[in-house]
Protein backbone atom coordinates (compact mmCIF):
# COMPACT_ATOMS: atom_id res chain seq x y z
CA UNK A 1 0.00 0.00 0.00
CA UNK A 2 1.48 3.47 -0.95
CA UNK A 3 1.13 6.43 1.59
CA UNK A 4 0.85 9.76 -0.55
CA UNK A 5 2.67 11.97 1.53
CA UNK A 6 0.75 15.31 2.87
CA UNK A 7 0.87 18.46 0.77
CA UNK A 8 2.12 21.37 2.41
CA UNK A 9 -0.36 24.65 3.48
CA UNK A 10 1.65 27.71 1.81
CA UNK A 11 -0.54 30.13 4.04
CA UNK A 12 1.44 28.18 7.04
CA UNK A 13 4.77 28.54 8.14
CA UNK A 14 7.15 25.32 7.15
CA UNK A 15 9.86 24.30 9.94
CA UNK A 16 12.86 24.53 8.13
CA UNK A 17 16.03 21.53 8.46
CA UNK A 18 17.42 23.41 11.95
CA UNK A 19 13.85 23.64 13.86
CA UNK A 20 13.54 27.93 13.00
CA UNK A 21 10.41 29.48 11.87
CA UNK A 22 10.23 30.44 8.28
CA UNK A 23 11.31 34.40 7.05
CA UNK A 24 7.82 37.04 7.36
CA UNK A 25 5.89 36.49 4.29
CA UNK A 26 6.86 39.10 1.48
CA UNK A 27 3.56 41.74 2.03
CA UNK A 28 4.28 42.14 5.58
CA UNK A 29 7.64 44.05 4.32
CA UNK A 30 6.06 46.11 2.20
CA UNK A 31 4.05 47.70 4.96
CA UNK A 32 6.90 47.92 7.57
CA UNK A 33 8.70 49.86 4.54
CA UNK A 34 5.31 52.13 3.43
CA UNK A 35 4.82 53.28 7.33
CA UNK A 36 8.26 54.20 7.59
CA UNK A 37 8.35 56.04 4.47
CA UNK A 38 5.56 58.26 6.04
CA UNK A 39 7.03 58.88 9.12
CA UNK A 40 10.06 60.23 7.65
CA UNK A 41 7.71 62.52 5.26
CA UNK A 42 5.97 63.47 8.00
CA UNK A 43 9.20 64.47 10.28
CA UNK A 44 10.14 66.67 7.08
CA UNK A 45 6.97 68.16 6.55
CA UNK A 46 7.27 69.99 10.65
CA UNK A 47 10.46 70.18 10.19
CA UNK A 48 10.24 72.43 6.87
CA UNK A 49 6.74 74.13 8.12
CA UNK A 50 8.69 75.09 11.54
CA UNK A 51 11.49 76.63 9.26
CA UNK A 52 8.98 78.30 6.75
CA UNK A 53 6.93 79.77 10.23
CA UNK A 54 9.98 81.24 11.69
CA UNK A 55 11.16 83.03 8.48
CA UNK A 56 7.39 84.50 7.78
CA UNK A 57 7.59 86.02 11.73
CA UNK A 58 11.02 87.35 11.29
CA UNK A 59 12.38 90.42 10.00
CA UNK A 60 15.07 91.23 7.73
CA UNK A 61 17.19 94.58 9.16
CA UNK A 62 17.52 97.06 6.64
CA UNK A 63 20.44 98.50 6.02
CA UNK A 64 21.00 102.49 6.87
CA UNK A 65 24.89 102.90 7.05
CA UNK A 66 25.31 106.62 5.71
CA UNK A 67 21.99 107.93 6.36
CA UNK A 68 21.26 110.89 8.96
CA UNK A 69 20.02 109.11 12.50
CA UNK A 70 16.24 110.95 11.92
CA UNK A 71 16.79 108.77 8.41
CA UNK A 72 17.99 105.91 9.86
CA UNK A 73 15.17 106.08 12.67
CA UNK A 74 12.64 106.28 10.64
CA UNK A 75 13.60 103.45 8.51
CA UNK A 76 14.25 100.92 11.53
CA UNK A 77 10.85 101.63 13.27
CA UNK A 78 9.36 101.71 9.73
CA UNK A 79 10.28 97.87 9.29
CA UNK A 80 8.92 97.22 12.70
CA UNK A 81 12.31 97.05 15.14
CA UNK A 82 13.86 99.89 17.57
CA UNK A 83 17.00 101.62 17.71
CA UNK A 84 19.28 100.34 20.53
CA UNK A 85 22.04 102.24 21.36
CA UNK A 86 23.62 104.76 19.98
CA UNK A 87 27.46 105.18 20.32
CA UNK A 88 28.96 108.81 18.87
CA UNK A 89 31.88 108.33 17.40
CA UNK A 90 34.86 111.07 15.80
CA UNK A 91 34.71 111.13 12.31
CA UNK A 92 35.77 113.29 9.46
CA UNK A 93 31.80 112.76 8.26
CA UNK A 94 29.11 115.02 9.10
CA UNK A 95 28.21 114.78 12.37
CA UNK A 96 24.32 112.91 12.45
CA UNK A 97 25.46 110.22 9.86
CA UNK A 98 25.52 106.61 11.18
CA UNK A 99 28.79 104.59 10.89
CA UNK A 100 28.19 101.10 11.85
CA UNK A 101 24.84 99.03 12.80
CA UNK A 102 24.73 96.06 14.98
CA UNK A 103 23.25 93.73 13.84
CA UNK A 104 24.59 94.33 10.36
CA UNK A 105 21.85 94.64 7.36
CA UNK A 106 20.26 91.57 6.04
CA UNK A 107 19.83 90.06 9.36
CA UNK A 108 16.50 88.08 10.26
CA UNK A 109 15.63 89.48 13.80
CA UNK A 110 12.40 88.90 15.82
CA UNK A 111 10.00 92.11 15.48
CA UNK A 112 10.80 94.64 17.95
CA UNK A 113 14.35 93.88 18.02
CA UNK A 114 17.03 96.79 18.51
CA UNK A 115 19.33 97.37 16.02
CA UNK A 116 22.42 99.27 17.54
CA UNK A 117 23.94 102.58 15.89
CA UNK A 118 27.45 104.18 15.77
CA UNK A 119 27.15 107.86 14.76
CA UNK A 120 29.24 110.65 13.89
CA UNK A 121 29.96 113.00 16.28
CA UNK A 122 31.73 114.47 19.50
CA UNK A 123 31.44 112.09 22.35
CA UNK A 124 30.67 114.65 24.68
CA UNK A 125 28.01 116.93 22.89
CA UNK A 126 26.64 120.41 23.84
CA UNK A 127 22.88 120.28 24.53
CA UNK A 128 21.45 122.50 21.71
CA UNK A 129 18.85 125.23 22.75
CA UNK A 130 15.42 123.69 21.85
CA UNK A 131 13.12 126.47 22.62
CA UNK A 132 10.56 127.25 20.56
CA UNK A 133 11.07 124.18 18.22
CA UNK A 134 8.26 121.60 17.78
CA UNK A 135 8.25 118.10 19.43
CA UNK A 136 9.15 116.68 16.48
CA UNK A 137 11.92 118.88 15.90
CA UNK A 138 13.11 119.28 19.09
CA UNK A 139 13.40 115.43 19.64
CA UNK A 140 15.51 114.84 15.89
CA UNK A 141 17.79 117.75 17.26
CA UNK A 142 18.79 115.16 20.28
CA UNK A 143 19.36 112.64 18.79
CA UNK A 144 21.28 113.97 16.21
CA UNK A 145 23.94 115.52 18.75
CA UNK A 146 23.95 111.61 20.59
CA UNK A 147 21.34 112.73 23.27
CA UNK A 148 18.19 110.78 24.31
CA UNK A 149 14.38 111.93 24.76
CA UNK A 150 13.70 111.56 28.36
CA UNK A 151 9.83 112.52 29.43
CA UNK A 152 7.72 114.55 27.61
CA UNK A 153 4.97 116.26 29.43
CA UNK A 154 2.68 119.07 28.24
CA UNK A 155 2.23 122.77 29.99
CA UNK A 156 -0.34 125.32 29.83
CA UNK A 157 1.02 127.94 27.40
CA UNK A 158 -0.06 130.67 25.16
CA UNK A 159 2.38 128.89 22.43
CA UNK A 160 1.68 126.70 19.79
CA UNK A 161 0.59 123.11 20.81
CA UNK A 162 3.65 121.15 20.78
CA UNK A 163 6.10 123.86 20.94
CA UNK A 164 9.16 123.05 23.33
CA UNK A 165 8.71 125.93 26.37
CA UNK A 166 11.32 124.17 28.79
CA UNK A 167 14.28 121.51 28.69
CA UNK A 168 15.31 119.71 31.81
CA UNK A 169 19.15 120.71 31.01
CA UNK A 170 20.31 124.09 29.95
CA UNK A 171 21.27 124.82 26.24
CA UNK A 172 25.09 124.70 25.93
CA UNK A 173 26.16 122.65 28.69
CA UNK A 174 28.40 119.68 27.92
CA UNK A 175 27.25 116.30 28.60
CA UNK A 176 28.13 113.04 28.05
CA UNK A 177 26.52 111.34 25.09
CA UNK A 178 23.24 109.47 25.64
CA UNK A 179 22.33 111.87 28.68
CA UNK A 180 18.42 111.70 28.33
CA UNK A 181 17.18 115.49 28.30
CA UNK A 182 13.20 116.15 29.19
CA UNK A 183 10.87 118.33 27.62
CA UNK A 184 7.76 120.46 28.19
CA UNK A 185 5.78 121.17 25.32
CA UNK A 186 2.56 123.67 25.12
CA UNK A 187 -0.62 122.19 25.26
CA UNK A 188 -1.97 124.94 23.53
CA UNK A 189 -4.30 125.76 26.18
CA UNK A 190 -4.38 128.64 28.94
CA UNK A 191 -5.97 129.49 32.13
CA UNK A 192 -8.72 132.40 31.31
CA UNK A 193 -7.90 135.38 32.90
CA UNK A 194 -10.21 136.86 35.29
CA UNK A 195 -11.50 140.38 33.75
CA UNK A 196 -14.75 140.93 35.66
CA UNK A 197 -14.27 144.22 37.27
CA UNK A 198 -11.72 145.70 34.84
CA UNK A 199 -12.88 148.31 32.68
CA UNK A 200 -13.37 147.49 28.95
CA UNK A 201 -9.63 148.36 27.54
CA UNK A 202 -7.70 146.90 30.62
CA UNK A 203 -9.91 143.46 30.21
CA UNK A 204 -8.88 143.25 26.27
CA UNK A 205 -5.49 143.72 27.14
CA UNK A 206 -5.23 140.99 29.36
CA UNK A 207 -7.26 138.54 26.78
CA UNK A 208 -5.16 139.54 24.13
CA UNK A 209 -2.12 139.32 25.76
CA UNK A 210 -3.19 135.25 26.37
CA UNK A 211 -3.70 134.61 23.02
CA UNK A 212 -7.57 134.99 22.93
CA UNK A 213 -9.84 136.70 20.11
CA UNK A 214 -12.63 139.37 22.02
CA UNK A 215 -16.67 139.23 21.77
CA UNK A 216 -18.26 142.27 23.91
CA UNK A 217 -21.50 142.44 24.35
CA UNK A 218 -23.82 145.21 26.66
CA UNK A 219 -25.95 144.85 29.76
CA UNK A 220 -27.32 148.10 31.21
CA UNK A 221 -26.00 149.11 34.48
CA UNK A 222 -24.27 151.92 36.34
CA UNK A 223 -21.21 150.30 36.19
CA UNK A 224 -20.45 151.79 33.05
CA UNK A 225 -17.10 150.41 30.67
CA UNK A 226 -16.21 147.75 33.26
CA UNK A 227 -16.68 144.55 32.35
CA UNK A 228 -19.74 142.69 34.15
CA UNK A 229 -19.02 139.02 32.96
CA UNK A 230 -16.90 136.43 31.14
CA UNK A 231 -17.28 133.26 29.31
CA UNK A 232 -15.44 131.17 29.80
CA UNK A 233 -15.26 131.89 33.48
CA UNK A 234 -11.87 132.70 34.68
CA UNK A 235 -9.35 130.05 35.10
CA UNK A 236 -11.07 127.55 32.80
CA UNK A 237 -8.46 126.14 29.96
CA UNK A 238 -9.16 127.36 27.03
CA UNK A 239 -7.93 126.74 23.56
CA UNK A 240 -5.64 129.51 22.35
CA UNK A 241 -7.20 131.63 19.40
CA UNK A 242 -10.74 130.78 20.87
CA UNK A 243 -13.14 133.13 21.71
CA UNK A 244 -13.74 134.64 25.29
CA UNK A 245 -17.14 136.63 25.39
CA UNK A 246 -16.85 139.50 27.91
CA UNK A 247 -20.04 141.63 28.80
CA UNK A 248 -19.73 145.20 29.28
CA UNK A 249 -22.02 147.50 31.36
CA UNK A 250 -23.71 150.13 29.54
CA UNK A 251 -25.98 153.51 30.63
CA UNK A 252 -29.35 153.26 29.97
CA UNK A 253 -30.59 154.65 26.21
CA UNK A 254 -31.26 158.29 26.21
CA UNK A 255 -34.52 160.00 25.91
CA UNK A 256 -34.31 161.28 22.53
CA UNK A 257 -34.58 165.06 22.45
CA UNK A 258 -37.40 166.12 21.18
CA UNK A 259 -37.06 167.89 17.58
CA UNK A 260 -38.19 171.56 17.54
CA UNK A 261 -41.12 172.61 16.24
CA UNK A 262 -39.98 174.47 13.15
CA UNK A 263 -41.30 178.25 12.88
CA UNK A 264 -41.91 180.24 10.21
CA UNK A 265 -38.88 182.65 9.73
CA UNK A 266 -39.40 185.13 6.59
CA UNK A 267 -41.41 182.29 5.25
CA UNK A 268 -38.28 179.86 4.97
CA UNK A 269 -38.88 176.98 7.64
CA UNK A 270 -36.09 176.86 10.36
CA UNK A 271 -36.26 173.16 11.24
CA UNK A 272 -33.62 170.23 11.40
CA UNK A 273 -34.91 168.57 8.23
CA UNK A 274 -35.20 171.31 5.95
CA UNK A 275 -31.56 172.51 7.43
CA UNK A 276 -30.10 169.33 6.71
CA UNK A 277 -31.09 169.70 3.23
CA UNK A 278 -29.87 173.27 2.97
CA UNK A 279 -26.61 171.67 4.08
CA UNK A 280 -26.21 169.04 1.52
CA UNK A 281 -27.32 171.10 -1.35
CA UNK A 282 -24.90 174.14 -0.49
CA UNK A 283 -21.97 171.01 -0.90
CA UNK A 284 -20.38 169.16 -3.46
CA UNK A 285 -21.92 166.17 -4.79
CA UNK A 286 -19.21 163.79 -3.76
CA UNK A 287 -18.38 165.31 -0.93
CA UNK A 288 -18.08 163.22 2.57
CA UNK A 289 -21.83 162.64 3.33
CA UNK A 290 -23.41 164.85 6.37
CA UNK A 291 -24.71 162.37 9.20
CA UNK A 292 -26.91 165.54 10.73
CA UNK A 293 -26.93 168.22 12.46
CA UNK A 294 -25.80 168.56 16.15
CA UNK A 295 -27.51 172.06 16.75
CA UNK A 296 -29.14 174.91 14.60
CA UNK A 297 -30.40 177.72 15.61
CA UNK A 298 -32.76 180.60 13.22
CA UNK A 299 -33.34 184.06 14.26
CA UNK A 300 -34.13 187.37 12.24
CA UNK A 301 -34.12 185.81 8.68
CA UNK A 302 -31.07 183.95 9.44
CA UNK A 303 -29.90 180.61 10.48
CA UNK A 304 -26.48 178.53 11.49
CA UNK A 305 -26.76 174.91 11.46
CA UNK A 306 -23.71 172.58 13.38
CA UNK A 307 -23.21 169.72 10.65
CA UNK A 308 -21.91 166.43 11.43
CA UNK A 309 -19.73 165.61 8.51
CA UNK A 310 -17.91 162.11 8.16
CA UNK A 311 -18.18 158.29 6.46
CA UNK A 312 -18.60 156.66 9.73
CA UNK A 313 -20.31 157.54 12.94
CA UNK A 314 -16.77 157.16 14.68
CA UNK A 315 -15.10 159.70 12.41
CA UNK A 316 -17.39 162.69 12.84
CA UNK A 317 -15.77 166.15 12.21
CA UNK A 318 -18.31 169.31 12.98
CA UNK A 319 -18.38 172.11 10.22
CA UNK A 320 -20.97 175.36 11.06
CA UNK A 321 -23.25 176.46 8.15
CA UNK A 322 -24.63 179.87 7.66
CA UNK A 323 -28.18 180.88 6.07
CA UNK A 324 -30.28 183.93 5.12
CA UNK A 325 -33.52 183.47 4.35
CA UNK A 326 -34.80 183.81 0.29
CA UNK A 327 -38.64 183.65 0.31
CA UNK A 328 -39.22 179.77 1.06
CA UNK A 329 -35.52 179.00 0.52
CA UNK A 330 -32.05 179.37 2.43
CA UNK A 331 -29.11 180.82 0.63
CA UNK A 332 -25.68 179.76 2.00
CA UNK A 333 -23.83 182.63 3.48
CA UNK A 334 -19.96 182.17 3.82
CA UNK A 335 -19.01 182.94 6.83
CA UNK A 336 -16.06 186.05 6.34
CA UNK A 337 -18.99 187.84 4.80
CA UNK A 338 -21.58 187.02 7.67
CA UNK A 339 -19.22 187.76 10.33
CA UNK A 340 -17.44 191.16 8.37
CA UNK A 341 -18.51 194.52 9.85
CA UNK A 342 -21.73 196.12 8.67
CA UNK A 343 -23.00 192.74 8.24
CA UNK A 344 -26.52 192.46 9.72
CA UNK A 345 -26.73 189.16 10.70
CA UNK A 346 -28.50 189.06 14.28
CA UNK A 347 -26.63 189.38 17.38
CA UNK A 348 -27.84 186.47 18.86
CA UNK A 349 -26.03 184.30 15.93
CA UNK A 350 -22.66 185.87 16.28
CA UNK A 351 -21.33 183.46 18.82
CA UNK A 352 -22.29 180.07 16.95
CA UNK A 353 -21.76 181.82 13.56
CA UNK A 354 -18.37 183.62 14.08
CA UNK A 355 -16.18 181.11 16.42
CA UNK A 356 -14.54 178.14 15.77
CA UNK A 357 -16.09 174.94 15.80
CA UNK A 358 -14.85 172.26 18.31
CA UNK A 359 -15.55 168.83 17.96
């Protein structure tokens, strides 16, 4: 009998001739192989992507050998890092120009980070006199001579807002460099003064002399020309330039006189309209207009009117004007003939015709 001998089960492992199990099957390599493949893509892939993220948050320094320091300031802070220190150094350059940086240009630095300046210049520089420059200015100016900008405050101050009105250290004195100098600047704002009580010119003084523009206005009272009230009230800040309303006491509106009743004089009214006319007519047409007549008086056939002659109610001049009666009319009389000897013009009109106007 034959014995057919058992065929082997290629899914199982076959012993081999020294008793060891039989190598891993041929797929189970291919996976060790695929997941280490990915792990190493994956350890490049944060590898690279931690690289790529530190470049995009970096910056590169710029490079500002040469330039003035206000230059080179502006150009570091403009690329979003600080100037460090700066060192002065002699040089046969203009003083202000920078020499060295640290770090040098083309640098990647985190944002924020100082770059550090050498600078022409003396190593002990003379604080310049910064009165009356601007903030702006004033700062620049420090730096430029190796100085720093200590604190800046502001000041009430009739000058322009931002105008330097004090430094902690005196122009001209010789300091070391990188001494750190203080400022006070104008606000632009001042304390009203108080004016109530002062008469009208002495209260405008003061105002002006602060920097403010004038509004008057009235209120009736005894207390006439002196100043009744303010707005602002005093000590408030106020903006220089702005407006400060001050009210002004004023006596009460006249009566108005009553006008004459005019009376028949040779037939020729003698009243303060008709006059008036007579005045204009006997002038020039051009002339400076009359306003009116202060006084007139008529007696005998005659009449002398006191014009008030000017533009403007605040440049009155008085001129006298001398009538004789012509039927219903007045006829201008000059006044050498009215006043000569022989003349019969009234006694009564000699005084106002004759003598000198004042006024």
């Amino acid at each position: 009998m034959t014995t057919t001998p058992p065929v082997p089960n290629p899914q199982t492992e076959l012993p081999d001739t020294e008793g060891h199990r039989s190598p891993l099957p041929t797929y189970g390599w291919v996976i060790i192989v695929v997941v280490v493949g990915l792990l190493a893509a994956g350890l490049t892939w944060l590898v690279m992507r931690g690289d790529s993220e530190d470049r995009a948050g970096s910056i590169e320094s710029p490079s500002v050998i040469g330039f003035t320091i206000e230059r080179a300031t502006t150009t570091i802070e403009g690329a979003g890092l600080q100037v460090g220190e700066i060192t002065l150094q002699p040089s046969e350059l203009d003083n202000g120009l920078v020499l060295e940086q640290n770090p040098p240009a083309a640098t990647s630095l985190a944002p924020g980070s100082r770059i550090n300046l050498v600078v022409s210049g003396d190593a002990n520089p003379i604080v310049p006199d910064l009165q009356s420059f601007n903030e702006t200015d004033a700062v620049n100016a420090l730096i430029t001579v190796g100085l720093r900008v200590g604190e800046i405050t502001q000041t009430s101050s009739s000058e322009a807002a931002g105008q330097v009105v004090a430094q902690s250290i005196p122009a001209g004195e010789q300091v070391d460099a990188g001494t750190t100098v203080d400022l006070r600047v104008s606000s632009g704002r001042v304390g009203v003064a108080d004016v109530v009580g002062l008469t009208t010119a002495e209260a405008k003084a003061a105002l002006r002399n602060e920097g403010f523009k004038i509004q008057e206005q009235e209120q009736t009272s005894d207390q006439v020309g002196v100043v009744l009230g303010q707005s602002p009230e005093a000590g408030t800040e106020a903006a220089v330039g702005s407006t400060v309303v001050i009210t002004v006491g004023t006596s009460p509106t006249p009566t108005p006189t009553p006008t004459p009743t005019p009376t028949p004089v040779d037939q020729a009214v003698c009243g303060r309209d008709v006059l008036t006319k007579a005045v204009e007519d006997s002038r020039d047409s051009g002339a400076t207009p009359v306003q009116g007549l202060q006084d007139f008086i008529c007696v005998g056939g005659w009449a002398v009117a006191i014009a008030q002659i000017g533009e403007q109610p605040d440049q009155i001049v008085l001129d006298q004007f001398i009538f004789t009666a012509d039927g219903t009319d007045w006829n201008r009389v000059s006044r050498n003939e009215a006043c000569a000897d022989g003349s019969d013009l009234p006694e009564p009109l000699r005084p106002a015709a004759c003598a000198d106007v004042v006024g």
